[in-house]
C-alpha atoms as a PDB file:
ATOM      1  CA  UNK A   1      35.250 -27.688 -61.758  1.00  0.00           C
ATOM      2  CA  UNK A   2      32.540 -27.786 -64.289  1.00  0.00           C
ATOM      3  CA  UNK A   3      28.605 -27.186 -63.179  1.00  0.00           C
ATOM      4  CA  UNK A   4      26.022 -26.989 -65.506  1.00  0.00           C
ATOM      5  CA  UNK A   5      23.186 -25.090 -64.575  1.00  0.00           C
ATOM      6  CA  UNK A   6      19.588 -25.971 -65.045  1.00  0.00           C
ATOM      7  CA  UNK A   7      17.576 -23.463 -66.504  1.00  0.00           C
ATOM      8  CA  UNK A   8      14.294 -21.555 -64.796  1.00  0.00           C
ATOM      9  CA  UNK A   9      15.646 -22.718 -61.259  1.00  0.00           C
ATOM     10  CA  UNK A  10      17.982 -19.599 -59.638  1.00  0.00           C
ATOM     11  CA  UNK A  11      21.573 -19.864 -59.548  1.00  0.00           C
ATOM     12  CA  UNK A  12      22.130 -19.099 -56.321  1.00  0.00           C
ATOM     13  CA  UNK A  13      20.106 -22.198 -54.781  1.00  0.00           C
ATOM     14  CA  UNK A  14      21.857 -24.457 -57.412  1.00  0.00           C
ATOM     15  CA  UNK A  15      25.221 -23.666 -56.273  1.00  0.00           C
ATOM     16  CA  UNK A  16      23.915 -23.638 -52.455  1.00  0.00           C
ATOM     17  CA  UNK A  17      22.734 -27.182 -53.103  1.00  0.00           C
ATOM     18  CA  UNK A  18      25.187 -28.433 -54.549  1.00  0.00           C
ATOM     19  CA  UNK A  19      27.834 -27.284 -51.918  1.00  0.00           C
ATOM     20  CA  UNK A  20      25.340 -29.106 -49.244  1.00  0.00           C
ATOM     21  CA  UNK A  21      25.877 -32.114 -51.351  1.00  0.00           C
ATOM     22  CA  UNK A  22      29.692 -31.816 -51.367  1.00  0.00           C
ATOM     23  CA  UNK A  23      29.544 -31.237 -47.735  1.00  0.00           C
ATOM     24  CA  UNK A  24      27.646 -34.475 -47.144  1.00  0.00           C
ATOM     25  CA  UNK A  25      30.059 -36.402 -48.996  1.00  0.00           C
ATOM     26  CA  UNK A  26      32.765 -35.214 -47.254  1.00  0.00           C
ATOM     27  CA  UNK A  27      34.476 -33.222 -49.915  1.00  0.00           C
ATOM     28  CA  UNK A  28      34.680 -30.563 -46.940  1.00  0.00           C
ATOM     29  CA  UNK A  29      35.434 -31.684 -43.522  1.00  0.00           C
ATOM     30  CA  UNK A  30      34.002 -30.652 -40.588  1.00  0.00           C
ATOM     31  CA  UNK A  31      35.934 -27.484 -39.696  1.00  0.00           C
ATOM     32  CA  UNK A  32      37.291 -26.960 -43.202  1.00  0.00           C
ATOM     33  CA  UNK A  33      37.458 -23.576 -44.508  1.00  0.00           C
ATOM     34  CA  UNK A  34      35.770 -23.190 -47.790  1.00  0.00           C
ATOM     35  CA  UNK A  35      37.302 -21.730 -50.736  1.00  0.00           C
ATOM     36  CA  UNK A  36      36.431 -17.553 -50.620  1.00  0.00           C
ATOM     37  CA  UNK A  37      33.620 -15.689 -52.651  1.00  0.00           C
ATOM     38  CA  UNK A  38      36.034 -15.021 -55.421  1.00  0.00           C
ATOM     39  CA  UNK A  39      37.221 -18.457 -56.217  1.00  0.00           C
ATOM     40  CA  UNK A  40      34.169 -20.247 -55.645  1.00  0.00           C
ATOM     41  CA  UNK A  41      32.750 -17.428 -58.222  1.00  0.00           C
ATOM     42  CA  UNK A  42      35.596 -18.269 -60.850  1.00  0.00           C
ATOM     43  CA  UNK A  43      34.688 -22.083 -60.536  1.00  0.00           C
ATOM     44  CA  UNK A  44      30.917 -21.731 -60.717  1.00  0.00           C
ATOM     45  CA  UNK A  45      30.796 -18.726 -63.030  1.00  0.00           C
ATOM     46  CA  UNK A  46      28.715 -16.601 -61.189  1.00  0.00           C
ATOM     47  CA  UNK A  47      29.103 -13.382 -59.838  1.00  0.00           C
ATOM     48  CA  UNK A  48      29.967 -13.092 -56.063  1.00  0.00           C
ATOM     49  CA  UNK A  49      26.966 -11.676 -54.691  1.00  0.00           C
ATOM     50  CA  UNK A  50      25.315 -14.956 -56.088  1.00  0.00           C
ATOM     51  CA  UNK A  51      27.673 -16.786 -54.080  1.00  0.00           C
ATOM     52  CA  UNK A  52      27.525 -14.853 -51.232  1.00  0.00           C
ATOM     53  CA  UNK A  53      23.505 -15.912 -51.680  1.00  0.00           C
ATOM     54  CA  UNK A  54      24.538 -19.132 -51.513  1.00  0.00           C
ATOM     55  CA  UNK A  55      26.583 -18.964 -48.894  1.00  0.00           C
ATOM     56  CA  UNK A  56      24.013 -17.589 -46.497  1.00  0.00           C
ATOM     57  CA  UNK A  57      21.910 -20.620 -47.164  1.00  0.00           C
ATOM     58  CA  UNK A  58      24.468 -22.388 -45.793  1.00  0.00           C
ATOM     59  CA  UNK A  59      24.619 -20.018 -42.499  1.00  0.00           C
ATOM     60  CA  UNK A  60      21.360 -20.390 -41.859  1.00  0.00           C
ATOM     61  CA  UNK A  61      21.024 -23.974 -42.344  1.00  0.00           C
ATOM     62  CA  UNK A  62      24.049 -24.852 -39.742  1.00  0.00           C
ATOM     63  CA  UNK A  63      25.891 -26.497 -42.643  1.00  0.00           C
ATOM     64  CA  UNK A  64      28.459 -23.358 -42.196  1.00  0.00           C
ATOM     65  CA  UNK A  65      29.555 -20.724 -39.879  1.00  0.00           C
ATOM     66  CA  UNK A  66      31.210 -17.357 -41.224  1.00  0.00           C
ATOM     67  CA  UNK A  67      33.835 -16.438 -38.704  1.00  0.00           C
ATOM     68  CA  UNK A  68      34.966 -12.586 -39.228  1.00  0.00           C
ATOM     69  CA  UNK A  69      37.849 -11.527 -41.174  1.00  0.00           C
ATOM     70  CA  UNK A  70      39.015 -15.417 -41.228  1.00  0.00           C
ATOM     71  CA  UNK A  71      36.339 -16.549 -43.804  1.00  0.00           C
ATOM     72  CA  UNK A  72      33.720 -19.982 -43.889  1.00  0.00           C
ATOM     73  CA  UNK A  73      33.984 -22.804 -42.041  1.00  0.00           C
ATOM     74  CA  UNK A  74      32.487 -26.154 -42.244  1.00  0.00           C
ATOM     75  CA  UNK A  75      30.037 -26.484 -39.331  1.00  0.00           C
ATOM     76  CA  UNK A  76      28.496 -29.702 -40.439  1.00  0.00           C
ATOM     77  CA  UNK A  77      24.429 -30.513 -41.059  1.00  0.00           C
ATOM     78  CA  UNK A  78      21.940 -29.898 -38.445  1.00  0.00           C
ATOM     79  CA  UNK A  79      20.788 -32.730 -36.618  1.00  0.00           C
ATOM     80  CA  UNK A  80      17.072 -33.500 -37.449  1.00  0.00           C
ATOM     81  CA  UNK A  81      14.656 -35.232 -35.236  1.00  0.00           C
ATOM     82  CA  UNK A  82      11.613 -36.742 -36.099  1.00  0.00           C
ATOM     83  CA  UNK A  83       9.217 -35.248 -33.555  1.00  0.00           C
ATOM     84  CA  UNK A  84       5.784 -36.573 -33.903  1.00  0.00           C
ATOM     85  CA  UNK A  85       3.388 -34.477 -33.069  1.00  0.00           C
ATOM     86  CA  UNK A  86      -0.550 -36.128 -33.422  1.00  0.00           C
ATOM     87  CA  UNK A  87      -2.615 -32.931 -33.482  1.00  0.00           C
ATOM     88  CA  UNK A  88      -4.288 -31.035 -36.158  1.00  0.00           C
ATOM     89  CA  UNK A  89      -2.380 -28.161 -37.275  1.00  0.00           C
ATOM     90  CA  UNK A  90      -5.048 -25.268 -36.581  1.00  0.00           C
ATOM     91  CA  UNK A  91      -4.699 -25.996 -32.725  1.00  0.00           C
ATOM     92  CA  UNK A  92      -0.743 -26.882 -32.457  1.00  0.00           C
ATOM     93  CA  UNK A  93       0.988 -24.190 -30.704  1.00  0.00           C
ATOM     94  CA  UNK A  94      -0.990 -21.221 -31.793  1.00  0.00           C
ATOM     95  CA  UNK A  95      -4.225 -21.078 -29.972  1.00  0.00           C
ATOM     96  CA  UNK A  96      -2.602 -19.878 -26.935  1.00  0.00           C
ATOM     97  CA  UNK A  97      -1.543 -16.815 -28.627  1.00  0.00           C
ATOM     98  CA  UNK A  98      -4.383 -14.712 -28.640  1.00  0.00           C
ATOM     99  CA  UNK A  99      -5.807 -13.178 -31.728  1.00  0.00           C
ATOM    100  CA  UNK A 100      -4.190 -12.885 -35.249  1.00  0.00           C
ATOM    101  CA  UNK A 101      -4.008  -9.500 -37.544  1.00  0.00           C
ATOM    102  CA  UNK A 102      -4.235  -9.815 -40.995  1.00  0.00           C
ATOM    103  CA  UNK A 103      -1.308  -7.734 -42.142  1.00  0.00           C
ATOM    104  CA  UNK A 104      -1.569  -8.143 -46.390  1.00  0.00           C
ATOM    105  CA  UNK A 105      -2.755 -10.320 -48.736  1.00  0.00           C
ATOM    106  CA  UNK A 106      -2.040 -10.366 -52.480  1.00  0.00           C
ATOM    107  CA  UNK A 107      -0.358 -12.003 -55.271  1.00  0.00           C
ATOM    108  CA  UNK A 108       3.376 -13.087 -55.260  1.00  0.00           C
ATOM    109  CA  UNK A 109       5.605 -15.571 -57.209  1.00  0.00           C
ATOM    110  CA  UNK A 110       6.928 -18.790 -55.491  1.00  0.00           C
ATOM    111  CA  UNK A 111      10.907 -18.777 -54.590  1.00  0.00           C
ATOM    112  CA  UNK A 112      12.861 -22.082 -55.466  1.00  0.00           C
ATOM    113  CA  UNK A 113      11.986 -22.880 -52.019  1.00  0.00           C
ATOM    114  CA  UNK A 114       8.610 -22.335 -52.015  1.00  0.00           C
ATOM    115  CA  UNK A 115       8.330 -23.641 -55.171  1.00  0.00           C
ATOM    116  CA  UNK A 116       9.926 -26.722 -54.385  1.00  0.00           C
ATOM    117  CA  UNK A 117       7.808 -27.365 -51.062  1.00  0.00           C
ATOM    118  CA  UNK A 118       4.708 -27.466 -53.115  1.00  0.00           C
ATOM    119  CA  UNK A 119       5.939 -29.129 -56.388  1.00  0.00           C
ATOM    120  CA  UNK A 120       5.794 -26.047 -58.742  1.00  0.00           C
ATOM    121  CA  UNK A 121       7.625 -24.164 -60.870  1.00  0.00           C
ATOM    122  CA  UNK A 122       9.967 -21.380 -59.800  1.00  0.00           C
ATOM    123  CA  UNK A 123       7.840 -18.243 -59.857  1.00  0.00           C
ATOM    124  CA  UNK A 124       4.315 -19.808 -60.163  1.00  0.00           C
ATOM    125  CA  UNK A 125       1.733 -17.610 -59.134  1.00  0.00           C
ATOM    126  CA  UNK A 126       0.787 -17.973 -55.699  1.00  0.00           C
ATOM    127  CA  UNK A 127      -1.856 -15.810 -52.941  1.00  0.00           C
ATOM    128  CA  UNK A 128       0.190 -15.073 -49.801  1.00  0.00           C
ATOM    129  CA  UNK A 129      -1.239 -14.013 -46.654  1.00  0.00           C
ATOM    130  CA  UNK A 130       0.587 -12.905 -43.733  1.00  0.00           C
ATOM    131  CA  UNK A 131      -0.416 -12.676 -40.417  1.00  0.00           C
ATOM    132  CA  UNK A 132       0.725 -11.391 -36.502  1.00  0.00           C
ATOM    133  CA  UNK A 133      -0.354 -13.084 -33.574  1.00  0.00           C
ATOM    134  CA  UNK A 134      -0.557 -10.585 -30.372  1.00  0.00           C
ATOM    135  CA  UNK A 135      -0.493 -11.710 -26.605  1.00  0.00           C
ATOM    136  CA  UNK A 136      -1.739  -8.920 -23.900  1.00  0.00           C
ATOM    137  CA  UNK A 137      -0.712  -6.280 -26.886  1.00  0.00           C
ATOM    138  CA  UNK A 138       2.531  -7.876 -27.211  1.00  0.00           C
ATOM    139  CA  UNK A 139       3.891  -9.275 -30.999  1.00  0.00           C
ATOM    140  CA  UNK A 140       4.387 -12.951 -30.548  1.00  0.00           C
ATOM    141  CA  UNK A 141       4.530 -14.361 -34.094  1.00  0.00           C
ATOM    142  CA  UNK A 142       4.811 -14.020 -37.874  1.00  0.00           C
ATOM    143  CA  UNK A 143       2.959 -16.233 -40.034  1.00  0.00           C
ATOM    144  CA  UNK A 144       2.433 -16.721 -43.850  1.00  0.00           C
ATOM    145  CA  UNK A 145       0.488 -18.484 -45.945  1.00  0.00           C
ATOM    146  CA  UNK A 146       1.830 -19.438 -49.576  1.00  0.00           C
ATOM    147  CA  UNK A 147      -1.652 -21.224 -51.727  1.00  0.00           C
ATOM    148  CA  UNK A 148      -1.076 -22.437 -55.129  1.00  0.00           C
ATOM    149  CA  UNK A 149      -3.699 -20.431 -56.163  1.00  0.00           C
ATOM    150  CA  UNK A 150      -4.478 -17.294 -58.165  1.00  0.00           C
ATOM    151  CA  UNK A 151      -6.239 -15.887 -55.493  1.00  0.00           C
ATOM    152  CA  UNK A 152      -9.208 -16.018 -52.769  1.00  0.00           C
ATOM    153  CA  UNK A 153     -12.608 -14.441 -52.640  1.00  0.00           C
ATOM    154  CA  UNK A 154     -14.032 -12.791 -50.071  1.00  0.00           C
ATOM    155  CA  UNK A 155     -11.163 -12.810 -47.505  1.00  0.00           C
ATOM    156  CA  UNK A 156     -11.005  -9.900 -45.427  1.00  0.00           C
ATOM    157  CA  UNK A 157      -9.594  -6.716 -45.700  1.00  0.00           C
ATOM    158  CA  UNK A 158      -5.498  -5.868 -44.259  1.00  0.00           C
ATOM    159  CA  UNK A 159      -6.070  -5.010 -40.652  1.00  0.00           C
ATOM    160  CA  UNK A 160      -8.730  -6.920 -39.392  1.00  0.00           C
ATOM    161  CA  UNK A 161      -8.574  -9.506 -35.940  1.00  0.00           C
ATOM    162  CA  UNK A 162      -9.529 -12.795 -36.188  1.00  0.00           C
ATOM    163  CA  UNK A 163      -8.721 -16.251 -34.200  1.00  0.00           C
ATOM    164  CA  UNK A 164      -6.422 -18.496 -35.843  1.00  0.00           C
ATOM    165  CA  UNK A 165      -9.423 -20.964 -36.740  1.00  0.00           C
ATOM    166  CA  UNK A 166     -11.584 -18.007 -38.148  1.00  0.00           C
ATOM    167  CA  UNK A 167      -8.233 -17.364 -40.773  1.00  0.00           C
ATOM    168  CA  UNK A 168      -8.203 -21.025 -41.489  1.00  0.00           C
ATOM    169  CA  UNK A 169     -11.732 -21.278 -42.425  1.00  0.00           C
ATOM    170  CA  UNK A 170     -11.359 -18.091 -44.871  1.00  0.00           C
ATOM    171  CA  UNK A 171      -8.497 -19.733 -46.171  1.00  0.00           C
ATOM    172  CA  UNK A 172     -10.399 -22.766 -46.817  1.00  0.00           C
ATOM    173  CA  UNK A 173      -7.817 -25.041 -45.047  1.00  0.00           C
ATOM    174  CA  UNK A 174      -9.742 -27.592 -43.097  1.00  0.00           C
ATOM    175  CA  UNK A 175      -8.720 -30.993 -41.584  1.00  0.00           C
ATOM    176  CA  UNK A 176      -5.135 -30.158 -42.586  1.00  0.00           C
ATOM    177  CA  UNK A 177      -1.951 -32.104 -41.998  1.00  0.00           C
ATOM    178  CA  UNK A 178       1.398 -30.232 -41.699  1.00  0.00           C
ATOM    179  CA  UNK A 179       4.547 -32.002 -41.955  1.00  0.00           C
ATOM    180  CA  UNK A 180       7.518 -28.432 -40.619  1.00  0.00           C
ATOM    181  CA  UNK A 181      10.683 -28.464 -39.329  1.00  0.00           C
ATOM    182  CA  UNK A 182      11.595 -26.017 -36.834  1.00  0.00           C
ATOM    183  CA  UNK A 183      15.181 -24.287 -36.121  1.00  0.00           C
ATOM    184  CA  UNK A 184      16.427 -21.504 -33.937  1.00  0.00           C
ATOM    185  CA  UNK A 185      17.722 -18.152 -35.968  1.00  0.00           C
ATOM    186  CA  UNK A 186      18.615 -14.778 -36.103  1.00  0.00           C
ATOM    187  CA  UNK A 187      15.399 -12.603 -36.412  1.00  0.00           C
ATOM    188  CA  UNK A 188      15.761 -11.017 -40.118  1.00  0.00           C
ATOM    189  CA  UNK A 189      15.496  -7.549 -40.937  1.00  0.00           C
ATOM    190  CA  UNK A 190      12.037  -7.996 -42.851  1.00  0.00           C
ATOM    191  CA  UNK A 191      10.871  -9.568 -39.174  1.00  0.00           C
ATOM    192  CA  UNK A 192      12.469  -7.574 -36.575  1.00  0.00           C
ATOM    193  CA  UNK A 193       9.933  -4.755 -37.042  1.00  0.00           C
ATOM    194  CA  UNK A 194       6.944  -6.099 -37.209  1.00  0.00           C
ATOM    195  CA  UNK A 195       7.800  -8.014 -33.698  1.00  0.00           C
ATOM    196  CA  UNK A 196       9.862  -5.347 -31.902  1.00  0.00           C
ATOM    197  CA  UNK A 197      13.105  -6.669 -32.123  1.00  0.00           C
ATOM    198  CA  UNK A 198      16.096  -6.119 -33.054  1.00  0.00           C
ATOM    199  CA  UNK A 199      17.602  -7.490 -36.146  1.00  0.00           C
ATOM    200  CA  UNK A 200      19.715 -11.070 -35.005  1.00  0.00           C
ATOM    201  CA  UNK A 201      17.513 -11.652 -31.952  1.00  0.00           C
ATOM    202  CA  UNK A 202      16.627 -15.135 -31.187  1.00  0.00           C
ATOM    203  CA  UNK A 203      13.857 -16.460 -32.842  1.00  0.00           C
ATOM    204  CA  UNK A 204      12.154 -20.038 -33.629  1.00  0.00           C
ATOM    205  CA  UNK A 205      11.585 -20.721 -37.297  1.00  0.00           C
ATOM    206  CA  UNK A 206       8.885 -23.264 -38.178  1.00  0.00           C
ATOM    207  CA  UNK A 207       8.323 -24.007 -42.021  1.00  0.00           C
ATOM    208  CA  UNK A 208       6.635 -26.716 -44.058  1.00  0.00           C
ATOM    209  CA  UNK A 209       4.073 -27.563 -46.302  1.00  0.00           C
ATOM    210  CA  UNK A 210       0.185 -28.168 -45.355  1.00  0.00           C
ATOM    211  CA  UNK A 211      -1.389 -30.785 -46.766  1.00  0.00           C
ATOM    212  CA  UNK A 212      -5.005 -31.104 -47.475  1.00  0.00           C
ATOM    213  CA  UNK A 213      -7.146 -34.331 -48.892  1.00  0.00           C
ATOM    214  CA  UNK A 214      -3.552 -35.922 -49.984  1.00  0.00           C
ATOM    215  CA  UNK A 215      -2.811 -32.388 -51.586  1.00  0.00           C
ATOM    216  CA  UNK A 216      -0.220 -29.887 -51.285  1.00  0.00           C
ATOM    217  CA  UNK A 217      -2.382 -27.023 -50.448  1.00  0.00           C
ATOM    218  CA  UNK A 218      -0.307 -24.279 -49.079  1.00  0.00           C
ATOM    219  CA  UNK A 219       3.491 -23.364 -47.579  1.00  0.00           C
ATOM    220  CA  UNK A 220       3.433 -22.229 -44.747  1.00  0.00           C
ATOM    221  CA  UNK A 221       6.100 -20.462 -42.693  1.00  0.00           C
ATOM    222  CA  UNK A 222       6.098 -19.040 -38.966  1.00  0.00           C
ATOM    223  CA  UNK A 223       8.260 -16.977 -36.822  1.00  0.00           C
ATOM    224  CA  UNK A 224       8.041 -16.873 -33.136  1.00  0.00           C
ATOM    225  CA  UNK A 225       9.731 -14.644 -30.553  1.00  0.00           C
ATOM    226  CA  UNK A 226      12.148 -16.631 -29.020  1.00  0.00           C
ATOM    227  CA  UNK A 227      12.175 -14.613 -25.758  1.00  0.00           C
ATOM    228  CA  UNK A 228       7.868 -15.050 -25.323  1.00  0.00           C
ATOM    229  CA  UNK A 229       7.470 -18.783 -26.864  1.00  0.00           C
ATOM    230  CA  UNK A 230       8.228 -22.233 -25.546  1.00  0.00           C
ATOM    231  CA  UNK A 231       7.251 -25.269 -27.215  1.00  0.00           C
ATOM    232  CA  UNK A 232       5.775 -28.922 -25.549  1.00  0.00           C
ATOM    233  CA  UNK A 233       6.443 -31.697 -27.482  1.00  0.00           C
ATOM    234  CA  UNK A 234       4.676 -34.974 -26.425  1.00  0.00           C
ATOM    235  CA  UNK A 235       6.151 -38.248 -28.782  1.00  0.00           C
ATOM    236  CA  UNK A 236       3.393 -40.989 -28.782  1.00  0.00           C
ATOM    237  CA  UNK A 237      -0.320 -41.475 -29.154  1.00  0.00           C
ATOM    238  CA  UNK A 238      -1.083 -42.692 -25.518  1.00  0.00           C
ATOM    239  CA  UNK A 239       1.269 -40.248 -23.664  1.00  0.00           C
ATOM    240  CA  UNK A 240       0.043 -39.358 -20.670  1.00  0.00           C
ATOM    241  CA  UNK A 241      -1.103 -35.353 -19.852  1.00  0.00           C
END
């Protein structure tokens, strides 16, 4: 199999995406098992842990499942519904978690991901901000905040509590839409810490992009303890409360 690779964009999501696409097309069936790291790495001509990058993608989107000492199976796409939600994003789902701390804010470099969400280039200068929401002292939720922007002046200092509308304001995101699909995971290491749990526990993932004015204007990308959230959904404009 030849695959030519595009330059600036990393090889691991090229070779992730274009095993989803193979997957679609049924090139793999549903309960398939796919070729293993080694031979996968021979036919892209990468080096394994890049596949094994890939393959993860794959994990986490529910397009595959690894299965222990037998290798990857086929699991087949996630099912995606369109739930419409008519609310503004700065009230939907996180006022009722108490007060946010600002945990860091700096300079990073947008992921292919990332990048891709907001119509960049891979590794574009962005200003990330990441926040915890607390309940009665209790970690709730992760957020962060990826703006295509070199930075922000005058936010405040690592540390400090706001509510989730005062961090909105200081990130100058007003009137925002937010178009985020949500999925239940495994918390990551890089999460379980900072909401006191252990690495794999079950946690809701929501991520999109915000848009502001007709404008990309920031990625944004929130975990939730799935043991202390719930979610109501109501589908329609003149639903009933």
């Amino acid at each position: 199999m030849a695959f030519t690779f595009t330059e600036g964009i990393p090889y691991y999501y090229q070779v992730r995406e274009h095993l989803r696409e193979r997957i679609l097309k049924g090139e793999f069936e549903i309960g398939e098992r796919l070729p293993g790291e080694h031979e996968l790495a021979q036919a892209y001509g990468v080096s394994r842990p890049t596949i094994r990058q890939a393959i993860q993608g794959l994990v986490e989107t529910g397009h595959v499942t690894k299965v222990k000492g037998k290798g990857t199976f086929v699991h087949g796409p996630l099912v995606v519904d369109d739930a419409q939600v008519f609310t503004v994003f700065s009230d939907m789902t996180i006022e009722g978690l108490g007060r946010s701390r600002l945990l860091s804010w700096g300079g990073s470099r947008a992921s292919a991901e990332v990048a891709e969400a907001l119509g960049l280039r891979t590794g574009t200068e962005l200003f990330e901000v990441r926040v915890r929401y607390v309940s009665r002292g209790e970690p709730i939720a992760l957020r962060t905040f990826a703006l295509p922007l070199p930075g922000l002046p005058g936010i405040a200092e690592p540390g400090r509590d706001m509510t989730p509308a005062q961090l909105m304001a200081e990130l100058g995101l007003h009137d925002v839409q937010a178009i985020q699909t949500f999925q239940a995971k495994g918390c990551p290491a890089a999460d379980a810490k900072l909401l006191r749990l252990p690495v794999g526990a079950p946690v809701i993932v929501w991520q999109g992009v915000l848009y502001q004015a007709g404008r990309r204007a920031a990625h944004v990308r929130t975990v939730f303890r799935g043991d202390r959230v719930s979610f109501l959904i109501r589908q329609g404009r003149d639903f009933p409360l």
